[in-house]
PDB file of N, CA and C in Angstrom:
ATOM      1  N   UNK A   1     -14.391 -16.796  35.618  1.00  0.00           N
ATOM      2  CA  UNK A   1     -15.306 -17.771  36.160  1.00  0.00           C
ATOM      3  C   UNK A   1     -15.249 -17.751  37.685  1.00  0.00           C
ATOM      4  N   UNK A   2     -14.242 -17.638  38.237  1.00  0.00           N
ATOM      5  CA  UNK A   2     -14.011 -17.398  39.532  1.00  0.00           C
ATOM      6  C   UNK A   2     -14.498 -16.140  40.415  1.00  0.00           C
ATOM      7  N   UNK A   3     -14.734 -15.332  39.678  1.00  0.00           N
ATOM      8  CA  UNK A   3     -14.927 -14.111  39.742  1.00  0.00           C
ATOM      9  C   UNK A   3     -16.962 -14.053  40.218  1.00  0.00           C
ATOM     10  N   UNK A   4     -17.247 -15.017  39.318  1.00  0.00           N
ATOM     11  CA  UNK A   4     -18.754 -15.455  39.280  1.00  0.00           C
ATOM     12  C   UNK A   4     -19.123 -15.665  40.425  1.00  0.00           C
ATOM     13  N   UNK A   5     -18.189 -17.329  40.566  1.00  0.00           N
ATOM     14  CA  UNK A   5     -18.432 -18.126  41.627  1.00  0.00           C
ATOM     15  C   UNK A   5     -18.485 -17.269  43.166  1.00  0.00           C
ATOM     16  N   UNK A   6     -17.679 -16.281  43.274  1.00  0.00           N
ATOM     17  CA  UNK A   6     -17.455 -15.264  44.192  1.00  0.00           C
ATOM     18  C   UNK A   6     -18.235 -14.823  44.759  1.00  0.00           C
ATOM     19  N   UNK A   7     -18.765 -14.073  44.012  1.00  0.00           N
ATOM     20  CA  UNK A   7     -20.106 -13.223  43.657  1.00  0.00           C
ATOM     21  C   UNK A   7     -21.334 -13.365  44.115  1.00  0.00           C
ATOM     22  N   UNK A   8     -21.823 -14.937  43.366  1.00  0.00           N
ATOM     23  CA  UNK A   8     -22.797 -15.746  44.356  1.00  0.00           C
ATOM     24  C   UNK A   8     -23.046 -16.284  45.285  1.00  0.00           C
ATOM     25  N   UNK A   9     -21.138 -16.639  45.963  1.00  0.00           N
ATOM     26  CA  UNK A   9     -21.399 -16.756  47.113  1.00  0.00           C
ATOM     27  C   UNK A   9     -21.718 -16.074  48.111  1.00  0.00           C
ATOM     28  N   UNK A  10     -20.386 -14.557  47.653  1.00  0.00           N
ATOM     29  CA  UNK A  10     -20.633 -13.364  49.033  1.00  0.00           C
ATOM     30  C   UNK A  10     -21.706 -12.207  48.558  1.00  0.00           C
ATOM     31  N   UNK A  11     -22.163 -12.393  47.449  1.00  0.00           N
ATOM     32  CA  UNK A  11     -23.383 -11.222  47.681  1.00  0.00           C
ATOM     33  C   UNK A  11     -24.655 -12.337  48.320  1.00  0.00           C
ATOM     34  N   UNK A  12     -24.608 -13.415  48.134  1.00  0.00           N
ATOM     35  CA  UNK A  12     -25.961 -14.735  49.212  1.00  0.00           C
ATOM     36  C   UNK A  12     -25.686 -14.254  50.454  1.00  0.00           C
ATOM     37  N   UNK A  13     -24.258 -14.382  50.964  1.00  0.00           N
ATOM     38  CA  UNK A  13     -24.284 -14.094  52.533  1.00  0.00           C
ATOM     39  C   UNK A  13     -24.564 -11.801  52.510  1.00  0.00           C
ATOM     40  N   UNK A  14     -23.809 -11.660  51.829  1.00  0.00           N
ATOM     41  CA  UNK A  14     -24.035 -10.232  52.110  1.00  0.00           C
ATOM     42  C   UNK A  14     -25.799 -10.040  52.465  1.00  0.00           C
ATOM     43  N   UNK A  15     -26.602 -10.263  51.009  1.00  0.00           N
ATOM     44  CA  UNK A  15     -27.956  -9.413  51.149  1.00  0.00           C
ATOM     45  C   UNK A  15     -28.473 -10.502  52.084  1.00  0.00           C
ATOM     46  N   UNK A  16     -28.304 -11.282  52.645  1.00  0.00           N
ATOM     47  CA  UNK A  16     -29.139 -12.303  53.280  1.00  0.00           C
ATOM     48  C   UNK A  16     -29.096 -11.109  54.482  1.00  0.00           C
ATOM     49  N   UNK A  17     -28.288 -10.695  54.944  1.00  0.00           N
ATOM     50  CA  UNK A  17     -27.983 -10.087  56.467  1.00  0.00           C
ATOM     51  C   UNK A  17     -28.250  -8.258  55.781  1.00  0.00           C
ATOM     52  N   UNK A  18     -28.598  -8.278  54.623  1.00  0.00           N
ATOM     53  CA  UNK A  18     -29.241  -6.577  54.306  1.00  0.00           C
ATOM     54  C   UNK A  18     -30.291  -7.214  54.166  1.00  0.00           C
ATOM     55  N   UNK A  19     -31.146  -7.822  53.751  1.00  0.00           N
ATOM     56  CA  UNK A  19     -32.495  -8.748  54.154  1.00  0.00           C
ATOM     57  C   UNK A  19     -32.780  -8.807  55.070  1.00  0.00           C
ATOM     58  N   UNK A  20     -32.121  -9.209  56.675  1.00  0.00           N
ATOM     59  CA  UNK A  20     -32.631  -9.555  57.504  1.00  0.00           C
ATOM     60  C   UNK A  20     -32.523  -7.607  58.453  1.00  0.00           C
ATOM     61  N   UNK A  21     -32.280  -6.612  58.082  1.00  0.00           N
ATOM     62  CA  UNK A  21     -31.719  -5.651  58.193  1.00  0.00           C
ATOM     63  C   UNK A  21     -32.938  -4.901  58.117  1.00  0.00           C
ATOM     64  N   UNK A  22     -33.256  -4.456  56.450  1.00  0.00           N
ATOM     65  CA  UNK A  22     -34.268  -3.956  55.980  1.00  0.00           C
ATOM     66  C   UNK A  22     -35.721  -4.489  56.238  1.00  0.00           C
ATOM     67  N   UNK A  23     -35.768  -5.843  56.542  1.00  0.00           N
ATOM     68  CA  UNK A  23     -37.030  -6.469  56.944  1.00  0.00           C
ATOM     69  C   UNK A  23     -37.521  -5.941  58.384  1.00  0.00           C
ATOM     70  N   UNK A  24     -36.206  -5.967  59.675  1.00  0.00           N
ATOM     71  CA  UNK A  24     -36.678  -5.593  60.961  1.00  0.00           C
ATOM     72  C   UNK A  24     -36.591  -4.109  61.111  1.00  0.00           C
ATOM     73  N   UNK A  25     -35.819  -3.463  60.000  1.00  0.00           N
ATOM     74  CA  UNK A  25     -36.165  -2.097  60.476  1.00  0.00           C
ATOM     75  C   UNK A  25     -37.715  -1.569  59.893  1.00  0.00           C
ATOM     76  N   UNK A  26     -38.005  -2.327  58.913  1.00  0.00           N
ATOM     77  CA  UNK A  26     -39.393  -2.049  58.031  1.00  0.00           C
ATOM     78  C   UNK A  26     -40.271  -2.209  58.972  1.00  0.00           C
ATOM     79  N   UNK A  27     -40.483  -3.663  59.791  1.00  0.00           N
ATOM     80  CA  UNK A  27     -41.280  -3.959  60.371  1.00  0.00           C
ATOM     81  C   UNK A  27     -41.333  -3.310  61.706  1.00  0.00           C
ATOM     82  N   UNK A  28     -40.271  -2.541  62.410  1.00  0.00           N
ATOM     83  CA  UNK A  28     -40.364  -2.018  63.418  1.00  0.00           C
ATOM     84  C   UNK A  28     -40.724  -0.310  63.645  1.00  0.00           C
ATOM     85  N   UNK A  29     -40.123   0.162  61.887  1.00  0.00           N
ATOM     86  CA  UNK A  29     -41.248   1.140  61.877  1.00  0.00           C
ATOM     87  C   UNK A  29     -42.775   1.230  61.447  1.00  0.00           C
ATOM     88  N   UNK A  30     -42.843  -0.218  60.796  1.00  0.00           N
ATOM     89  CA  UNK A  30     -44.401  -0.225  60.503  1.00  0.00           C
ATOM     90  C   UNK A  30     -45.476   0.036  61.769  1.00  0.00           C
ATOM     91  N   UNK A  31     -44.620  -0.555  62.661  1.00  0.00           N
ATOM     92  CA  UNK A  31     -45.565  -1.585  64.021  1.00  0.00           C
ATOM     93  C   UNK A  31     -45.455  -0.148  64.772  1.00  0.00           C
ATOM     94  N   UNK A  32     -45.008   1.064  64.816  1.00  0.00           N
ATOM     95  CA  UNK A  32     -44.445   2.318  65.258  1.00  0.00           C
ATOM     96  C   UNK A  32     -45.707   3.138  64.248  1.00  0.00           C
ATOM     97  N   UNK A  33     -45.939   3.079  63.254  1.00  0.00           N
ATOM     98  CA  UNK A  33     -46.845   3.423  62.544  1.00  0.00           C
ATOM     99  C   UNK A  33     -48.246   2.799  62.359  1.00  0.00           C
ATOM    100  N   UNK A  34     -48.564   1.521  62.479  1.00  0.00           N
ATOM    101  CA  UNK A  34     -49.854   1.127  62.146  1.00  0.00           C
ATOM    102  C   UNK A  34     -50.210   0.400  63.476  1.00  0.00           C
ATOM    103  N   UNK A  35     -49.883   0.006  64.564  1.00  0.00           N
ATOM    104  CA  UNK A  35     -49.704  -0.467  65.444  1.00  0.00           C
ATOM    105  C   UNK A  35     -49.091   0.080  66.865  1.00  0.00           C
ATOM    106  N   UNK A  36     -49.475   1.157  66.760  1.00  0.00           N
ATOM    107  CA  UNK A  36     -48.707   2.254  68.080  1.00  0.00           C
ATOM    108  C   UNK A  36     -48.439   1.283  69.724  1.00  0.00           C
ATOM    109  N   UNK A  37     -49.793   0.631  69.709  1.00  0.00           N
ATOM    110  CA  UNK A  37     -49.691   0.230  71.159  1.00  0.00           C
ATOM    111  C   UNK A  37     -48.798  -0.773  71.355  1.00  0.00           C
ATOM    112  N   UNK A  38     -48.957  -1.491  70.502  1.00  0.00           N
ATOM    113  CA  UNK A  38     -48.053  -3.224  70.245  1.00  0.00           C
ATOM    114  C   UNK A  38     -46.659  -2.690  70.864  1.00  0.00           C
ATOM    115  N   UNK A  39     -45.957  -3.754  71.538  1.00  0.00           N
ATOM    116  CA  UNK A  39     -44.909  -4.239  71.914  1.00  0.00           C
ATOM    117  C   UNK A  39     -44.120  -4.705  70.972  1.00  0.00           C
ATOM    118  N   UNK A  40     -43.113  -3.819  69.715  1.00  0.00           N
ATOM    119  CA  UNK A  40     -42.781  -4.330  68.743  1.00  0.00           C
ATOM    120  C   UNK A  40     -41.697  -5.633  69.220  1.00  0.00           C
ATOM    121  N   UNK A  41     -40.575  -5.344  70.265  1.00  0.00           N
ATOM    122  CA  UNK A  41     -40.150  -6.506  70.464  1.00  0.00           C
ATOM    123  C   UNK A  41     -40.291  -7.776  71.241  1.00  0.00           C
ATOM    124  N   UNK A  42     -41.465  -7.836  71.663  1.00  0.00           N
ATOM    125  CA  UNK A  42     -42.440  -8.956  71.251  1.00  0.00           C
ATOM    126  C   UNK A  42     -42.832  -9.784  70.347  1.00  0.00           C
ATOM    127  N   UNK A  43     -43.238  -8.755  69.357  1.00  0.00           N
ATOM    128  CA  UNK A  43     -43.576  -8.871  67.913  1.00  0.00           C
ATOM    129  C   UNK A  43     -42.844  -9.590  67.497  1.00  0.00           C
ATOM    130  N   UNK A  44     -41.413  -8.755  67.238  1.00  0.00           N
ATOM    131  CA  UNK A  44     -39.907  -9.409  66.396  1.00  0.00           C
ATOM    132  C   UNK A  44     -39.745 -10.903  67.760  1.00  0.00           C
ATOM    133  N   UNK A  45     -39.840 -10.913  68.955  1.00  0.00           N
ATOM    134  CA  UNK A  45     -39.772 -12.449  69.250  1.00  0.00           C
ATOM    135  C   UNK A  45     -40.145 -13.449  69.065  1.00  0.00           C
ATOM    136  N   UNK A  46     -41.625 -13.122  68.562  1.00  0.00           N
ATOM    137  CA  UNK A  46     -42.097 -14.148  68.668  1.00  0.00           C
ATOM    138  C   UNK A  46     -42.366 -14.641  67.296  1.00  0.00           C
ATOM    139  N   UNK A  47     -41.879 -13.588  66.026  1.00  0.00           N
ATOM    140  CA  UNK A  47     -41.781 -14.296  64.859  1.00  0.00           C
ATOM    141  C   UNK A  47     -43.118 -14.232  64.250  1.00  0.00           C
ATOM    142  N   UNK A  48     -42.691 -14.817  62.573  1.00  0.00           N
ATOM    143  CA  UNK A  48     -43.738 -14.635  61.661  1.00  0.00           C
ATOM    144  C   UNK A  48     -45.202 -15.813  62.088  1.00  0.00           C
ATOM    145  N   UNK A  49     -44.757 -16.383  62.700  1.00  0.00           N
ATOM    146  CA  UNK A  49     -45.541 -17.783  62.886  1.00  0.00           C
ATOM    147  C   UNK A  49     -46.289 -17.820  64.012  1.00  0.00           C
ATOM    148  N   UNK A  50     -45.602 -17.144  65.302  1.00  0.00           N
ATOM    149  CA  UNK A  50     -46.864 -16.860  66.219  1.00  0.00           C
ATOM    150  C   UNK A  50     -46.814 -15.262  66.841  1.00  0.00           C
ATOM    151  N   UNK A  51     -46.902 -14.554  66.205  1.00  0.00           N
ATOM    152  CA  UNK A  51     -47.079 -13.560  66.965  1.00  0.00           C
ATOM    153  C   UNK A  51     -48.339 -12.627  66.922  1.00  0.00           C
ATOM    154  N   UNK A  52     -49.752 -14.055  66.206  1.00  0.00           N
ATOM    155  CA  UNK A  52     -51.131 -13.957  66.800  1.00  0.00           C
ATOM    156  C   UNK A  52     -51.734 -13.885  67.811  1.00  0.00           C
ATOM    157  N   UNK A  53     -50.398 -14.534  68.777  1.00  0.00           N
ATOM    158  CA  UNK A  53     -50.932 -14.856  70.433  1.00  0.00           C
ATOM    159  C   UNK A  53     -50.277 -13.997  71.096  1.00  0.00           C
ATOM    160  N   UNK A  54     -49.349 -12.902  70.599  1.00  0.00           N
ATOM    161  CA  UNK A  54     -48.971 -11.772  71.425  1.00  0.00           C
ATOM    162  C   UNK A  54     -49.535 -10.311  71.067  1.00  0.00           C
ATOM    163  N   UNK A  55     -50.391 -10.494  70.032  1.00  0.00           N
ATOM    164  CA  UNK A  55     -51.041  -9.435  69.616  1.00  0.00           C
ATOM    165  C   UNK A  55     -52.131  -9.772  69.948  1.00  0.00           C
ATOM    166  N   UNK A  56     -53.326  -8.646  70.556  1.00  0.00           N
ATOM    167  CA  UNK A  56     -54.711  -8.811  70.446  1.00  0.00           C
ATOM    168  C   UNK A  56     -55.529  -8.545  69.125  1.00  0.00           C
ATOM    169  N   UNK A  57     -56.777  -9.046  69.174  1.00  0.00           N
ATOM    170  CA  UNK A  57     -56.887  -9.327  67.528  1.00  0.00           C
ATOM    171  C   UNK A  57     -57.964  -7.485  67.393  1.00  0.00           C
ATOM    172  N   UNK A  58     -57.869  -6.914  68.133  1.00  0.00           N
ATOM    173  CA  UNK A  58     -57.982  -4.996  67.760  1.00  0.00           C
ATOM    174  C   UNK A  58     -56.917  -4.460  66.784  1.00  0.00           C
ATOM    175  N   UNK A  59     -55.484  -5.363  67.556  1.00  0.00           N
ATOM    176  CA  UNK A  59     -54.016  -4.591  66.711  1.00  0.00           C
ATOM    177  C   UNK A  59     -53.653  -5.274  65.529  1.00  0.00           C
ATOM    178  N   UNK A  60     -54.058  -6.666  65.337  1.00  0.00           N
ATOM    179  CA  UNK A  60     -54.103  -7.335  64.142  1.00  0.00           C
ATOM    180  C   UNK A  60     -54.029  -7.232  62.931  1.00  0.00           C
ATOM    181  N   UNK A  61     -54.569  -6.172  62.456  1.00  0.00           N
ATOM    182  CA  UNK A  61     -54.728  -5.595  61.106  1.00  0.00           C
ATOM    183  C   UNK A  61     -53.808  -4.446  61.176  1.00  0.00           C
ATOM    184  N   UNK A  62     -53.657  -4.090  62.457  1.00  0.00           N
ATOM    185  CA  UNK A  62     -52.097  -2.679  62.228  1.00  0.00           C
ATOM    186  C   UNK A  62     -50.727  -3.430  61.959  1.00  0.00           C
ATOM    187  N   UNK A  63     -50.429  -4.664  62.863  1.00  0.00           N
ATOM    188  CA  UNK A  63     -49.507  -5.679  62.669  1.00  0.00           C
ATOM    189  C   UNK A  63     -49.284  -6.230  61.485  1.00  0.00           C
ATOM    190  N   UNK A  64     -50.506  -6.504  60.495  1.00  0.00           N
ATOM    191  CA  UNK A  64     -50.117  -7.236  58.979  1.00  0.00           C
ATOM    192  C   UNK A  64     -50.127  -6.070  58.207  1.00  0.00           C
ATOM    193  N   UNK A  65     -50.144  -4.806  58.573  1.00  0.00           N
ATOM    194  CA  UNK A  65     -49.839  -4.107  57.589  1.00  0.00           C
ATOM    195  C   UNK A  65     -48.543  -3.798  57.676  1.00  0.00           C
ATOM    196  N   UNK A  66     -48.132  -3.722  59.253  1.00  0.00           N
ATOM    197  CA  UNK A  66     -46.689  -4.016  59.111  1.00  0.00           C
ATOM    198  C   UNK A  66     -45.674  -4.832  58.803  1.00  0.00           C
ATOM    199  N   UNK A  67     -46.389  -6.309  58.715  1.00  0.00           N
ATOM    200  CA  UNK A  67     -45.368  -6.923  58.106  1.00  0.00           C
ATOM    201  C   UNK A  67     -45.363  -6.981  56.111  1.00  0.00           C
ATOM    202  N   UNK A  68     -46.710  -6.201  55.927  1.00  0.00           N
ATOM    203  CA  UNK A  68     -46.578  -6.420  54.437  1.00  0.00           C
ATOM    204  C   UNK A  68     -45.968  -5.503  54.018  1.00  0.00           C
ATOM    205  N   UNK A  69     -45.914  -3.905  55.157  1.00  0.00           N
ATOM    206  CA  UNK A  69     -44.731  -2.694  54.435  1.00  0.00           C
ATOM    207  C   UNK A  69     -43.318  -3.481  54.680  1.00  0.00           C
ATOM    208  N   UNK A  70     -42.626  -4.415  55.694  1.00  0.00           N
ATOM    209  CA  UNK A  70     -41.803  -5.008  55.700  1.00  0.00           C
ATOM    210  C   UNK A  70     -41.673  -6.200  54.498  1.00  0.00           C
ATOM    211  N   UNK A  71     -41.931  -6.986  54.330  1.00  0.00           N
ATOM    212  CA  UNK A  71     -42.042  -7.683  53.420  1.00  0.00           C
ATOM    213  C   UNK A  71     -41.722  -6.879  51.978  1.00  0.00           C
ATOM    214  N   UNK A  72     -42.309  -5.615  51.542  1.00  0.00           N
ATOM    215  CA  UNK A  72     -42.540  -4.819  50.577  1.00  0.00           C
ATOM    216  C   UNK A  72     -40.974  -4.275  50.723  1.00  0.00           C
ATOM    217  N   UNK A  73     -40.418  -4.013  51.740  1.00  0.00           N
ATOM    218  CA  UNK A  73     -39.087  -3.520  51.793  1.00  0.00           C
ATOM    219  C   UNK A  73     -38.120  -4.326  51.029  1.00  0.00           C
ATOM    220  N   UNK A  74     -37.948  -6.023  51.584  1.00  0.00           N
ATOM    221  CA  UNK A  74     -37.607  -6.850  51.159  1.00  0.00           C
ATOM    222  C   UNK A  74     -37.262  -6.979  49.633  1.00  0.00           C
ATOM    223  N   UNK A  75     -38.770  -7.276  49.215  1.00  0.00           N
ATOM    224  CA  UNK A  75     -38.925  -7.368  47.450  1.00  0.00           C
ATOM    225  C   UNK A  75     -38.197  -6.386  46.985  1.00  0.00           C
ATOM    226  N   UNK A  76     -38.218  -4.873  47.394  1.00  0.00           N
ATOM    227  CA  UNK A  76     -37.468  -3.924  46.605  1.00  0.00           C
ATOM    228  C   UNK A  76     -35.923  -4.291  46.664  1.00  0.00           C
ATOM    229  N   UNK A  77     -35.291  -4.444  47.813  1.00  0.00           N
ATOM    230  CA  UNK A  77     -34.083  -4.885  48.106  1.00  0.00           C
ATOM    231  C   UNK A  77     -33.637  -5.824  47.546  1.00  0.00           C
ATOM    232  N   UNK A  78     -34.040  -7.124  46.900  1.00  0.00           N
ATOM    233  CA  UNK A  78     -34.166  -8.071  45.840  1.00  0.00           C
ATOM    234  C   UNK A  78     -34.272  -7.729  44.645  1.00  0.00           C
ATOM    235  N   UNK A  79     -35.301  -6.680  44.194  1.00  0.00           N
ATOM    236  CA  UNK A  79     -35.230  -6.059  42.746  1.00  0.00           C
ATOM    237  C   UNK A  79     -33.970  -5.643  42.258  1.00  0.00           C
ATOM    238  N   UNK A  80     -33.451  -4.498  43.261  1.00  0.00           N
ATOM    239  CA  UNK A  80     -32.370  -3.653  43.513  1.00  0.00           C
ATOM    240  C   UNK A  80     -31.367  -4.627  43.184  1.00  0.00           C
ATOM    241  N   UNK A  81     -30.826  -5.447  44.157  1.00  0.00           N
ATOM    242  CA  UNK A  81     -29.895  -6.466  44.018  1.00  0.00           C
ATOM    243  C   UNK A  81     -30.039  -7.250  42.575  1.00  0.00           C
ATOM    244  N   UNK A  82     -31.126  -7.749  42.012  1.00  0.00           N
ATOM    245  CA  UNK A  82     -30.956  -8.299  41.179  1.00  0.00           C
ATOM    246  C   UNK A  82     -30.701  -7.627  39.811  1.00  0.00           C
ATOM    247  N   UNK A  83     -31.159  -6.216  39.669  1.00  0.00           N
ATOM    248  CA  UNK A  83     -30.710  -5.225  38.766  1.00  0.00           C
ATOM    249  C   UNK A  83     -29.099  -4.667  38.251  1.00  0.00           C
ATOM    250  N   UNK A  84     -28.873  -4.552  39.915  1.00  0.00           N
ATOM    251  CA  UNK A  84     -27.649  -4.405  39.771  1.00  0.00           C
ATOM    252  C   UNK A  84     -26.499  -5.471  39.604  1.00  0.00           C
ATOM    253  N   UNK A  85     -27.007  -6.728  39.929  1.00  0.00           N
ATOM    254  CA  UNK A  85     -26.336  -7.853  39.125  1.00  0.00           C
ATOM    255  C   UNK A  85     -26.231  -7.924  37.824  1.00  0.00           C
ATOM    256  N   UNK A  86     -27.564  -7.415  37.172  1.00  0.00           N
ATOM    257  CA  UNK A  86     -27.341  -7.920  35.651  1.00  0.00           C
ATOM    258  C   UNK A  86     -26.967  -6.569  35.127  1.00  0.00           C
ATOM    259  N   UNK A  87     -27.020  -5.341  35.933  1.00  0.00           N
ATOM    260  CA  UNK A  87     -26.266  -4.149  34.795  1.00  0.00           C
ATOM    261  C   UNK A  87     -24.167  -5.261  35.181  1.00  0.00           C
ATOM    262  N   UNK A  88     -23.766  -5.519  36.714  1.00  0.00           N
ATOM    263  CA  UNK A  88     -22.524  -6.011  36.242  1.00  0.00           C
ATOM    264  C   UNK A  88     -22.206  -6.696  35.247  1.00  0.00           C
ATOM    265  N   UNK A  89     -23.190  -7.836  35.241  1.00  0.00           N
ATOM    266  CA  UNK A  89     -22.843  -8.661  34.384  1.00  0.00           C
ATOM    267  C   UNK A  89     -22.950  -8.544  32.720  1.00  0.00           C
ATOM    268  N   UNK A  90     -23.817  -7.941  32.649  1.00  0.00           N
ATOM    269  CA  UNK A  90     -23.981  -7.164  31.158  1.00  0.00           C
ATOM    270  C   UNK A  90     -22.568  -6.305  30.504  1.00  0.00           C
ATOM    271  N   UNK A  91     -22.578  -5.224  31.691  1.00  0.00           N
ATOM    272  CA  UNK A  91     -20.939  -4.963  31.657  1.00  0.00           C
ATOM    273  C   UNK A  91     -19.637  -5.668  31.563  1.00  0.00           C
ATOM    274  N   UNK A  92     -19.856  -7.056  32.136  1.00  0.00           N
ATOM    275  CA  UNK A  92     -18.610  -8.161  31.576  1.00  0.00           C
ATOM    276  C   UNK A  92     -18.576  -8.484  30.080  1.00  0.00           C
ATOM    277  N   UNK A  93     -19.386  -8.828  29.327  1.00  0.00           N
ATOM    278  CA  UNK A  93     -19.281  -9.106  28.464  1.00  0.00           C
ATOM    279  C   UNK A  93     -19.321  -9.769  27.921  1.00  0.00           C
ATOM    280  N   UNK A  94     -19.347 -10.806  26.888  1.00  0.00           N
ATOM    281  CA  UNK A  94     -19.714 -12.449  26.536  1.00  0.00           C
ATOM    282  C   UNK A  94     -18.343 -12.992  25.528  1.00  0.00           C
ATOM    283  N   UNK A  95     -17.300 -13.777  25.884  1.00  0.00           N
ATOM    284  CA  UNK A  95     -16.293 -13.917  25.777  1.00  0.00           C
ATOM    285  C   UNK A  95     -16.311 -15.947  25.635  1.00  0.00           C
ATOM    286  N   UNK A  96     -16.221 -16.134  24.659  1.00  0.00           N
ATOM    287  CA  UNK A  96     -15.750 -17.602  24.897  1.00  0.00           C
ATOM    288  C   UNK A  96     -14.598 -17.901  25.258  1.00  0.00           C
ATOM    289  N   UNK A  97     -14.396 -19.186  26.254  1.00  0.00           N
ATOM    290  CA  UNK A  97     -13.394 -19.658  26.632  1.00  0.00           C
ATOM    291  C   UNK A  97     -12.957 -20.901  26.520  1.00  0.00           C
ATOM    292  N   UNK A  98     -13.539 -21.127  24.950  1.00  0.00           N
ATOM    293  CA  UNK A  98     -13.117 -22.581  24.466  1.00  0.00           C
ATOM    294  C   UNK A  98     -11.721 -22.449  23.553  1.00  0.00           C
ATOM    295  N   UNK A  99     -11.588 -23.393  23.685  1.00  0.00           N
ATOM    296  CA  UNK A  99      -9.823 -23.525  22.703  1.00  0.00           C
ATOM    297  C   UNK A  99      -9.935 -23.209  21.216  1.00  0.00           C
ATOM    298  N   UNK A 100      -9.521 -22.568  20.893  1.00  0.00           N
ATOM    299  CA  UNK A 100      -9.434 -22.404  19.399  1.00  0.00           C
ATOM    300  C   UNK A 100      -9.175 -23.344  18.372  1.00  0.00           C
ATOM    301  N   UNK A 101      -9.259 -23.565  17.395  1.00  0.00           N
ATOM    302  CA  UNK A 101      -8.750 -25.010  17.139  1.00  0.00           C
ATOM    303  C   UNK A 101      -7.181 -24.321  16.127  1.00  0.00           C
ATOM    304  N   UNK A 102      -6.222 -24.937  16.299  1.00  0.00           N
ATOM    305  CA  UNK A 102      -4.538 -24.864  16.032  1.00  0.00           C
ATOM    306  C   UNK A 102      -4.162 -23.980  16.895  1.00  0.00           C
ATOM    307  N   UNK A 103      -4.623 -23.294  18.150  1.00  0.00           N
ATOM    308  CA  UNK A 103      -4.052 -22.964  19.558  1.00  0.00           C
ATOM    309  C   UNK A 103      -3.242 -23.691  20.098  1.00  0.00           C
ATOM    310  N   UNK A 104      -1.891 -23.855  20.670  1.00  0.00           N
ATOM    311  CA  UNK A 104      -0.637 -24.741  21.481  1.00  0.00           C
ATOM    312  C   UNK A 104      -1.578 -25.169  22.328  1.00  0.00           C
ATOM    313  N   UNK A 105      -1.584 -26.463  22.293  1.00  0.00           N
ATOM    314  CA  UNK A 105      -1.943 -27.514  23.498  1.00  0.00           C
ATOM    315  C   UNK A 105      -0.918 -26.935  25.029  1.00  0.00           C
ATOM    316  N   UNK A 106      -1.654 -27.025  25.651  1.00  0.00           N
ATOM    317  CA  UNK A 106      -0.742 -26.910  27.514  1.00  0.00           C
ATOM    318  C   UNK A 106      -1.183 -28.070  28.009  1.00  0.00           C
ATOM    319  N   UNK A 107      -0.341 -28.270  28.790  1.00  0.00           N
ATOM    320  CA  UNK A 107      -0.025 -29.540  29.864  1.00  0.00           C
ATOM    321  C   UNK A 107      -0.157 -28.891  31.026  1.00  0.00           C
ATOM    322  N   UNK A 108      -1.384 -29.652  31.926  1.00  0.00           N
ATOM    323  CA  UNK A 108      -1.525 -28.863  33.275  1.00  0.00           C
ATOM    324  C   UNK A 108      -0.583 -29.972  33.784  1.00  0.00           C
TER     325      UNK A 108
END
């Protein structure tokens, strides 16, 4: 059980920071690919929320294609991760850990 609890905590912090990894390298070769002229770190400054007002609206459509091949990076990296969670866990096995009944009582 501990072993679980583990798990969910440090693979949350692990892929959070391979998330934030795979997202800016996606998006910085997108913006390198669909978006040649753009100022990618600009781009990455100014974030998902305004970086309408640092792009002109010519590069606009090279920019959301870069963030949807980024984004698209993401989801796979999530698939991945979540696949390979359930081949581990499949591999554990399904084991009850209730008391048997005429098993010795313990005293914690």
């Amino acid at each position: 059980m501990s072993l679980v609890i583990f798990s969910q905590t440090f693979g949350g912090a692990i892929f959070l920071t391979f998330g934030q990894l795979v997202f800016d390298s996606g998006l910085r070769h997108g913006l390198r690919k669909y978006a040649p002229t753009v100022d990618a770190h600009a781009v990455v400054a100014a974030g998902a929320t305004s970086f309408r007002q640092v792009v002109s609206v010519k590069d606009l459509p090279g920019v959301l294609s870069a963030y949807n091949i980024a984004i698209n990076h993401d989801f796979y990296l999530a698939a991945g991760a979540s696949f390979g969670a359930f081949v581990c866990c499949f591999a554990m096995g399904w084991h009850s850990i209730k008391k048997q009944p005429g098993s010795p009582k313990t005293e914690a």
